[in-house]
C-alpha atoms as a PDB file:
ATOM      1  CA  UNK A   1      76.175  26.456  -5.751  1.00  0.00           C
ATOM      2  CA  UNK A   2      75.363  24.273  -8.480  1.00  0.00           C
ATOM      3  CA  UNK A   3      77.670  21.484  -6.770  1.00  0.00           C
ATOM      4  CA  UNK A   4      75.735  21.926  -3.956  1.00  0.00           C
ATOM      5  CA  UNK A   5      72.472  21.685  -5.575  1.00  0.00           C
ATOM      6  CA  UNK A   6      74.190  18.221  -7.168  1.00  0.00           C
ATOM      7  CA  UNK A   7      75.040  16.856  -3.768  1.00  0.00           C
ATOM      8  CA  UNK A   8      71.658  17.674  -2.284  1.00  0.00           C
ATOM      9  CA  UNK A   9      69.670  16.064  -4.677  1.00  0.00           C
ATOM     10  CA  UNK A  10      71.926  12.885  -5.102  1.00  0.00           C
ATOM     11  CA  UNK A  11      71.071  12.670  -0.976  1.00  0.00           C
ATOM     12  CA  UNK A  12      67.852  13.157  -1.103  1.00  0.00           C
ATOM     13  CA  UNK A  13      67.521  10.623  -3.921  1.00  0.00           C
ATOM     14  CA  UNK A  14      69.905   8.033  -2.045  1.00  0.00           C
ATOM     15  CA  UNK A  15      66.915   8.256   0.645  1.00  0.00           C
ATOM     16  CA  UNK A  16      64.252   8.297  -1.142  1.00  0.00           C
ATOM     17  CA  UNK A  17      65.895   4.630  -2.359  1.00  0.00           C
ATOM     18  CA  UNK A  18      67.101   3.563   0.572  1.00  0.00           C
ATOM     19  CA  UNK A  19      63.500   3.949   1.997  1.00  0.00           C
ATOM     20  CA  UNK A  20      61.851   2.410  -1.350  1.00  0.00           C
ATOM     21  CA  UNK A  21      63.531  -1.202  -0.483  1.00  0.00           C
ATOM     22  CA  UNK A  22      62.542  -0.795   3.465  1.00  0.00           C
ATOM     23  CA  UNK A  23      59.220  -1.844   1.893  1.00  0.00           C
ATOM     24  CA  UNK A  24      57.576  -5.197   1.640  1.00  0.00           C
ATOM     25  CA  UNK A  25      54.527  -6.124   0.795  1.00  0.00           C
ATOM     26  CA  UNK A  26      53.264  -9.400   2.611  1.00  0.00           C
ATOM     27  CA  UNK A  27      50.689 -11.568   0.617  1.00  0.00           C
ATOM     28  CA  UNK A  28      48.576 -14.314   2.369  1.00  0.00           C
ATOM     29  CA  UNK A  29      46.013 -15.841   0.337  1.00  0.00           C
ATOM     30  CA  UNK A  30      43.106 -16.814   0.630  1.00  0.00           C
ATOM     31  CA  UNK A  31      39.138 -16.923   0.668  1.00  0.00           C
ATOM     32  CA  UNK A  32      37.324 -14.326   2.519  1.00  0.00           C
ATOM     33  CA  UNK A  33      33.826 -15.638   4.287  1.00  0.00           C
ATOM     34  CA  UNK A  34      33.186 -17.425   7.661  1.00  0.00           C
ATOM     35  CA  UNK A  35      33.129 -20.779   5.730  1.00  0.00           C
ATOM     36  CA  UNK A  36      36.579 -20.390   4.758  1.00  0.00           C
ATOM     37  CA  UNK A  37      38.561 -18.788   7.752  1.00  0.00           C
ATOM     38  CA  UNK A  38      40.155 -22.467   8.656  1.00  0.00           C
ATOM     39  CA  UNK A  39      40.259 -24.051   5.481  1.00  0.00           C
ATOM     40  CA  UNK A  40      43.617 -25.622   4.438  1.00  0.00           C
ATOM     41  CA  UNK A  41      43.362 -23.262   1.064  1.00  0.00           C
ATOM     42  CA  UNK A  42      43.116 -20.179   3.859  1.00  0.00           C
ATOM     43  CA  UNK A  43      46.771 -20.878   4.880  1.00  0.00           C
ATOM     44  CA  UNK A  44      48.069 -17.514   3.987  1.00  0.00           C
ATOM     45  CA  UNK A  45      45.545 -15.537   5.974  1.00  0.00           C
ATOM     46  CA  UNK A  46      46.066 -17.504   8.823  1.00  0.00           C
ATOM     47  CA  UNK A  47      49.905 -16.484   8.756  1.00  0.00           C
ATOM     48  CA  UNK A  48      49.622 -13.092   8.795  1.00  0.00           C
ATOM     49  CA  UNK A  49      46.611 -13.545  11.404  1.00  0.00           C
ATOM     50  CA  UNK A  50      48.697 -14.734  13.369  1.00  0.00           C
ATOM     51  CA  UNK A  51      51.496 -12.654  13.426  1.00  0.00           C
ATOM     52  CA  UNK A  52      48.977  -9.319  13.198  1.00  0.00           C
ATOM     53  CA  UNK A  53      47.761 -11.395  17.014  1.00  0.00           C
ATOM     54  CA  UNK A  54      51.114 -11.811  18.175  1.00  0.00           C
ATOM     55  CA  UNK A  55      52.206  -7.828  17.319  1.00  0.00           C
ATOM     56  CA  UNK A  56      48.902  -6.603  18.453  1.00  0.00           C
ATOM     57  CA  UNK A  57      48.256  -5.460  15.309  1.00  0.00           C
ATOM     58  CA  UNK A  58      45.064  -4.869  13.632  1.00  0.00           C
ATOM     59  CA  UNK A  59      43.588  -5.100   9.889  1.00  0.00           C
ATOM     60  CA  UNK A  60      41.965  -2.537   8.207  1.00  0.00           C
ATOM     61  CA  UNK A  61      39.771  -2.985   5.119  1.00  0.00           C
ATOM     62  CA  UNK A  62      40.993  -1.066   2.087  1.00  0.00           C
ATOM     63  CA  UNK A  63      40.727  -1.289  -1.551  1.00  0.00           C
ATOM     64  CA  UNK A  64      40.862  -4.755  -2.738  1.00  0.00           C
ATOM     65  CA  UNK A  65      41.582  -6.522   0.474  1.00  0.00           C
ATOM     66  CA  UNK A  66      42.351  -6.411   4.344  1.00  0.00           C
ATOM     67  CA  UNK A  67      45.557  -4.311   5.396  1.00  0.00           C
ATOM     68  CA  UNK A  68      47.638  -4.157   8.509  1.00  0.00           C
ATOM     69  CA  UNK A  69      50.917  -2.462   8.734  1.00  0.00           C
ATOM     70  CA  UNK A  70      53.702  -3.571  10.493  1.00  0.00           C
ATOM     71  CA  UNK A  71      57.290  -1.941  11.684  1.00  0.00           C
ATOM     72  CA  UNK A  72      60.143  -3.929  12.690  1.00  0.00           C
ATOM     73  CA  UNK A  73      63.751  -3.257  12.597  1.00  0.00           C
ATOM     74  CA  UNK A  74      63.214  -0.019  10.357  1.00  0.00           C
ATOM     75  CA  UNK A  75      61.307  -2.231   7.822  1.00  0.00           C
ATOM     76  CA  UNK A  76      57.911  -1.648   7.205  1.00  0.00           C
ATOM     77  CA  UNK A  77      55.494  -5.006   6.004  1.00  0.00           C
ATOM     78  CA  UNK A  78      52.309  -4.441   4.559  1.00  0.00           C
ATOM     79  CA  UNK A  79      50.428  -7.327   5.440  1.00  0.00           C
ATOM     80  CA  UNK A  80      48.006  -8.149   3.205  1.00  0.00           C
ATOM     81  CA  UNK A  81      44.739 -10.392   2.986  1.00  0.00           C
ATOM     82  CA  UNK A  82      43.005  -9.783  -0.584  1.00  0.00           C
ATOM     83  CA  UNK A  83      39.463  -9.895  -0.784  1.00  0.00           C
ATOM     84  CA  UNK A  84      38.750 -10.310  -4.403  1.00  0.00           C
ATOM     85  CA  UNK A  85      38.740 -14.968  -3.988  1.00  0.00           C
ATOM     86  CA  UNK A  86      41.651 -16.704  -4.369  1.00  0.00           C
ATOM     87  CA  UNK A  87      41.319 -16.645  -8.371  1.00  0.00           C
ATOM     88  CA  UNK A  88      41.621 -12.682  -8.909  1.00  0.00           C
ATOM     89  CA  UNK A  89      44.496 -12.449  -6.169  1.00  0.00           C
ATOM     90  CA  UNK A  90      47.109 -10.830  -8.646  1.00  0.00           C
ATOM     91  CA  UNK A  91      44.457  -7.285  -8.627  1.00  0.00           C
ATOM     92  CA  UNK A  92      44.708  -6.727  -5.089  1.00  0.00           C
ATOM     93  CA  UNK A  93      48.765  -7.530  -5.547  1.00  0.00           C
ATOM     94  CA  UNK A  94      49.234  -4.968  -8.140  1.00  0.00           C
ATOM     95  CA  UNK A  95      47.200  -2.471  -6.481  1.00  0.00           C
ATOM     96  CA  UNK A  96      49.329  -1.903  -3.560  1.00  0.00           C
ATOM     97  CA  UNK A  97      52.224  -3.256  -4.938  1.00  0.00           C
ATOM     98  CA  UNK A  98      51.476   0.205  -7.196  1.00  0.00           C
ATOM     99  CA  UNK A  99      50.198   2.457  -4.166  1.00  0.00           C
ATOM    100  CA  UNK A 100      52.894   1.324  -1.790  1.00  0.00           C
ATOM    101  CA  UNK A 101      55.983   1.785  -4.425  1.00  0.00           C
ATOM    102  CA  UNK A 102      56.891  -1.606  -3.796  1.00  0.00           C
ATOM    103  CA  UNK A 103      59.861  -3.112  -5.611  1.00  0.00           C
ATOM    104  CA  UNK A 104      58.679  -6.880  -7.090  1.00  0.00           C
ATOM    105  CA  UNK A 105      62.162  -8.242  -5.034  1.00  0.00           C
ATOM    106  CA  UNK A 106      60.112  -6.968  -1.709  1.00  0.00           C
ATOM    107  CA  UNK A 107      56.953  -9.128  -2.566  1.00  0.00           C
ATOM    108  CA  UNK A 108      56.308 -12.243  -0.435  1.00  0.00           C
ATOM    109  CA  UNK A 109      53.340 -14.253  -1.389  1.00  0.00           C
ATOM    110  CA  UNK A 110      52.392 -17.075   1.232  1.00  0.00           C
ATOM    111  CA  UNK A 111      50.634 -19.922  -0.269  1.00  0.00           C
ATOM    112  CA  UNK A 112      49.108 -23.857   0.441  1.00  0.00           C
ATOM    113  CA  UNK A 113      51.195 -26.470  -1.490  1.00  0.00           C
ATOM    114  CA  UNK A 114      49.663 -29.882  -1.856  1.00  0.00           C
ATOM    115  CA  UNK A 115      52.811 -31.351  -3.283  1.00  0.00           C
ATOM    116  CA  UNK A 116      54.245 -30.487   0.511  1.00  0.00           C
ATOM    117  CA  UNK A 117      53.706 -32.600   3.329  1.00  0.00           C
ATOM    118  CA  UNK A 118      51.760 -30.611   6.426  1.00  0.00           C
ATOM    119  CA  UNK A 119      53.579 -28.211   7.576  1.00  0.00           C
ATOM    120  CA  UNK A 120      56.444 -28.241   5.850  1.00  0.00           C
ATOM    121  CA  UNK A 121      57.928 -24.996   4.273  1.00  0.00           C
ATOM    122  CA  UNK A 122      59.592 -24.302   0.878  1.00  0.00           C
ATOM    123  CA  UNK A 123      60.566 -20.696  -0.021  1.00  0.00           C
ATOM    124  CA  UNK A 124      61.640 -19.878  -3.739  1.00  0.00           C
ATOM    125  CA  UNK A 125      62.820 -16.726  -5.521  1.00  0.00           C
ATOM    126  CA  UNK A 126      60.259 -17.567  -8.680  1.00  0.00           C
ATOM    127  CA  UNK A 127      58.342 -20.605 -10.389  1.00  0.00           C
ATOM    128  CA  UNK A 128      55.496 -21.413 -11.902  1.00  0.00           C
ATOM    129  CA  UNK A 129      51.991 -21.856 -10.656  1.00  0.00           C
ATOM    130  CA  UNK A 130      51.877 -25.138  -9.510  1.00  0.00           C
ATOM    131  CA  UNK A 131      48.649 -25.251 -10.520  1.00  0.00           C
ATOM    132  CA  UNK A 132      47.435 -22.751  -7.448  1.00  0.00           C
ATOM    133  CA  UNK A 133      44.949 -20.446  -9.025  1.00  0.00           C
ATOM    134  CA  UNK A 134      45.881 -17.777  -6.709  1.00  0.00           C
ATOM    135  CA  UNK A 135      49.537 -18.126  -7.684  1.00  0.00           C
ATOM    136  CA  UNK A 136      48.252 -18.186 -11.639  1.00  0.00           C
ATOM    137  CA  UNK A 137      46.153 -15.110 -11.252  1.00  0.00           C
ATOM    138  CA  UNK A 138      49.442 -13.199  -9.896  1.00  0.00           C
ATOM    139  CA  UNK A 139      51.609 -14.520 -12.559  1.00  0.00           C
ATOM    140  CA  UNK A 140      49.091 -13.093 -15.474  1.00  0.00           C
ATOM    141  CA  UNK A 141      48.558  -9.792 -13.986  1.00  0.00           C
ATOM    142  CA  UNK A 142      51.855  -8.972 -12.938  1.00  0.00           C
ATOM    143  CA  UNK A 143      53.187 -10.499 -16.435  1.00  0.00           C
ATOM    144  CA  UNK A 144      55.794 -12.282 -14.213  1.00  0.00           C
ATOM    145  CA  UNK A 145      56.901 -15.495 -12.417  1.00  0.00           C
ATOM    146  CA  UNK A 146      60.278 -13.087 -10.725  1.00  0.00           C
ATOM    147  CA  UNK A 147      58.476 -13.242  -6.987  1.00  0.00           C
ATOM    148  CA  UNK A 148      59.222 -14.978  -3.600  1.00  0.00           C
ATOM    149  CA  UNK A 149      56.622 -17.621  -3.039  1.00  0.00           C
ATOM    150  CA  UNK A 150      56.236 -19.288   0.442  1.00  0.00           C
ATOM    151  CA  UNK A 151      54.833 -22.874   0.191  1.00  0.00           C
ATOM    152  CA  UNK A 152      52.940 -24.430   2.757  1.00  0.00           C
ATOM    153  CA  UNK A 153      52.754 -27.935   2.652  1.00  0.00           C
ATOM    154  CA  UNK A 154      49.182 -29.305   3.335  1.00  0.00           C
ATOM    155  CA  UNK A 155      49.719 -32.614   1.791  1.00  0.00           C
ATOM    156  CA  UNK A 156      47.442 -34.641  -0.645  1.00  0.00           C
ATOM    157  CA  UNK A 157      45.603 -37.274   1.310  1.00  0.00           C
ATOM    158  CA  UNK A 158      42.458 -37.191  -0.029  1.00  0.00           C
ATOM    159  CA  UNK A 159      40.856 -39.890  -2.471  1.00  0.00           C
ATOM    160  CA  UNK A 160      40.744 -39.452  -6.162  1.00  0.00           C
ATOM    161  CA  UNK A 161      38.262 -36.798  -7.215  1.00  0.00           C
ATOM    162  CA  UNK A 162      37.920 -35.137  -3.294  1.00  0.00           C
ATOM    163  CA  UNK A 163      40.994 -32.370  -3.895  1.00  0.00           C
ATOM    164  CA  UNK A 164      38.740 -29.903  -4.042  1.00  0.00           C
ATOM    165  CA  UNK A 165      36.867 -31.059  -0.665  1.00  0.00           C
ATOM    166  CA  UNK A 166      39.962 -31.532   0.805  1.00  0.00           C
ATOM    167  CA  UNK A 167      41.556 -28.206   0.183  1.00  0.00           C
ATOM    168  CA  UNK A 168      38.034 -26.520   1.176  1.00  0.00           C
ATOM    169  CA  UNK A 169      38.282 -28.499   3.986  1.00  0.00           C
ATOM    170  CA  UNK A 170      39.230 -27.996   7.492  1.00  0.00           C
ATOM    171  CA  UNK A 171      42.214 -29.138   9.363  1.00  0.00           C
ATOM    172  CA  UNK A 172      42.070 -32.518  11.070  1.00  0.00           C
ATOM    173  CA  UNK A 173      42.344 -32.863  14.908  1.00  0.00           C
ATOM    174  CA  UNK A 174      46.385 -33.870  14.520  1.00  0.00           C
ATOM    175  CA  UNK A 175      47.053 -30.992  12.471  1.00  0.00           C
ATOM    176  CA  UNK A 176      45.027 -28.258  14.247  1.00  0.00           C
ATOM    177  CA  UNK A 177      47.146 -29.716  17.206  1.00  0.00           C
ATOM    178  CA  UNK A 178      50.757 -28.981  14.887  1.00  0.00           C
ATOM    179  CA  UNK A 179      49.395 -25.512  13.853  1.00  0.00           C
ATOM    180  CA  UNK A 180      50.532 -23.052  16.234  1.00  0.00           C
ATOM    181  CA  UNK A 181      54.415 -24.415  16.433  1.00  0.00           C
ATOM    182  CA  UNK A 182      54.224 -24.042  12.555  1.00  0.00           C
ATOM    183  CA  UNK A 183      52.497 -20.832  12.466  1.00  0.00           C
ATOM    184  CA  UNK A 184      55.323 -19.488  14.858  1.00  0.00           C
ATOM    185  CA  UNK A 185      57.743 -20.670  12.268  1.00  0.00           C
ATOM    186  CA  UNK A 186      55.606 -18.440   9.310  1.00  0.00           C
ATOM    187  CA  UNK A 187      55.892 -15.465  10.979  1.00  0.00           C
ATOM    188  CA  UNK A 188      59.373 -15.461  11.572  1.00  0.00           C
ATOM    189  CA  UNK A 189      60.158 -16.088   8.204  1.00  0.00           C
ATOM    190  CA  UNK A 190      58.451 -13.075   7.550  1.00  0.00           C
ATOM    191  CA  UNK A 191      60.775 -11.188   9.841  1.00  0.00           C
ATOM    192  CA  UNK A 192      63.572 -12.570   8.159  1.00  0.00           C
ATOM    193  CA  UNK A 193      62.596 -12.210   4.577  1.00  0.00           C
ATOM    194  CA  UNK A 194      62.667  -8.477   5.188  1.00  0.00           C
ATOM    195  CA  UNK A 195      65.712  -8.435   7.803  1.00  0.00           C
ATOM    196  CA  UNK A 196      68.063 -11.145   7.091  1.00  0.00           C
ATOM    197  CA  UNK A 197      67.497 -11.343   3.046  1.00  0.00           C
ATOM    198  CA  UNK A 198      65.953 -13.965   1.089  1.00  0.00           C
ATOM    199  CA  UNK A 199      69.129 -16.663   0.446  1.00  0.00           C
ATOM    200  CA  UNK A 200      69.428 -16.364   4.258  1.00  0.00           C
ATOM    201  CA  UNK A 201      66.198 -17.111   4.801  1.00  0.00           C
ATOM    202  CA  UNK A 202      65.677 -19.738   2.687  1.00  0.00           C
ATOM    203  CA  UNK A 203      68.588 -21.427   3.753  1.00  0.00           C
ATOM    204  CA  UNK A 204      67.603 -20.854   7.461  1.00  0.00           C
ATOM    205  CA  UNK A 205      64.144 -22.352   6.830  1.00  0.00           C
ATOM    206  CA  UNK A 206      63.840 -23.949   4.023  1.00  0.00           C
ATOM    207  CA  UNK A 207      62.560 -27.831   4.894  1.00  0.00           C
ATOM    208  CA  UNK A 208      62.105 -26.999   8.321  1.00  0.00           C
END
């Protein structure tokens, strides 16, 4: 009986993990407001837009942000589009990272990276800030730097003293016109980072 009891609880528990890392939670950041929707900063809402369009997926507003939740290949993503501002972005990450029992390995945060030429993608298992505000809010309240970032280049050409301008701005005519192709790109990396693993994926997309 009592080896019994032992064998049923060590299943139940194996499942109960097992389902734990089918979990991811999805970051894009961003700014919420009309002004803002196709700002370069707004790059990480515009991913998961995108792929919430392309699933037929929809968004719900929740605590702390905009949620839509997506099933593929027995994972589940929450997609997530904070609504606390770019600068308290690490609130609405704890939150559900909390809620959702979400292991910090299963976090994805997609980001603009001006040190990145448009369009182009870098992936990394941890780092620093960069300077990104969003990215600095999520390292203080999470006490960490241990989370996968996904860089989007936007590049840097603006004049000295305009980066703010420019990262508030919108996209030019050449870029709007490179978007889509790229944003197909984003949301397969998604797909992957919860599928295929993250040294796969990086490997697979990383400089693509």
């Amino acid at each position: 009986m009592i080896k019994w009891m032992t064998k049923l609880f060590s299943s139940t528990q194996k499942e109960e993990n097992a389902d734990y890392m089918k979990k991811y939670l999805i970051v894009g950041l961003g700014n919420i407001g009309a002004e803002y929707v196709n700002t370069r900063h707004n790059i990480g809402f515009k991913v998961l837009d995108f792929l919430a369009k392309k699933e037929g997926l929809s968004f719900e507003t929740v605590k702390l942000g905009a949620l839509a939740e997506y099933k593929f290949k027995g994972r589940t993503f929450f997609l997530l589009k904070p609504n606390t501002y770019m600068n308290l972005s690490g609130k609405a990450v704890k939150h559900w990272m909390d809620k959702e029992n979400i292991p910090l390995e299963n976090i994805l945060v997609i980001t603009d990276d001006l040190n990145l030429s448009f369009g182009t993608i870098r992936i990394k298992p941890k780092g620093s800030d960069g300077g990104h505000n969003g990215l600095k809010n999520i390292n203080l309240v999470l006490n960490t730097q241990q989370y996968t970032r996904f860089r989007f280049g936007i590049s840097d050409q603006f004049k000295k003293g305009q980066q703010v301008d420019y990262v508030l701005g919108d996209w030019d005519e050449e870029e709007k016109a490179k978007l889509p192709e790229r944003l197909e790109v984003a949301s397969e990396i998604i797909k992957s980072f919860g599928t295929a693993g993250l040294e796969n994926t990086m490997t697979t997309f990383n400089g693509k």
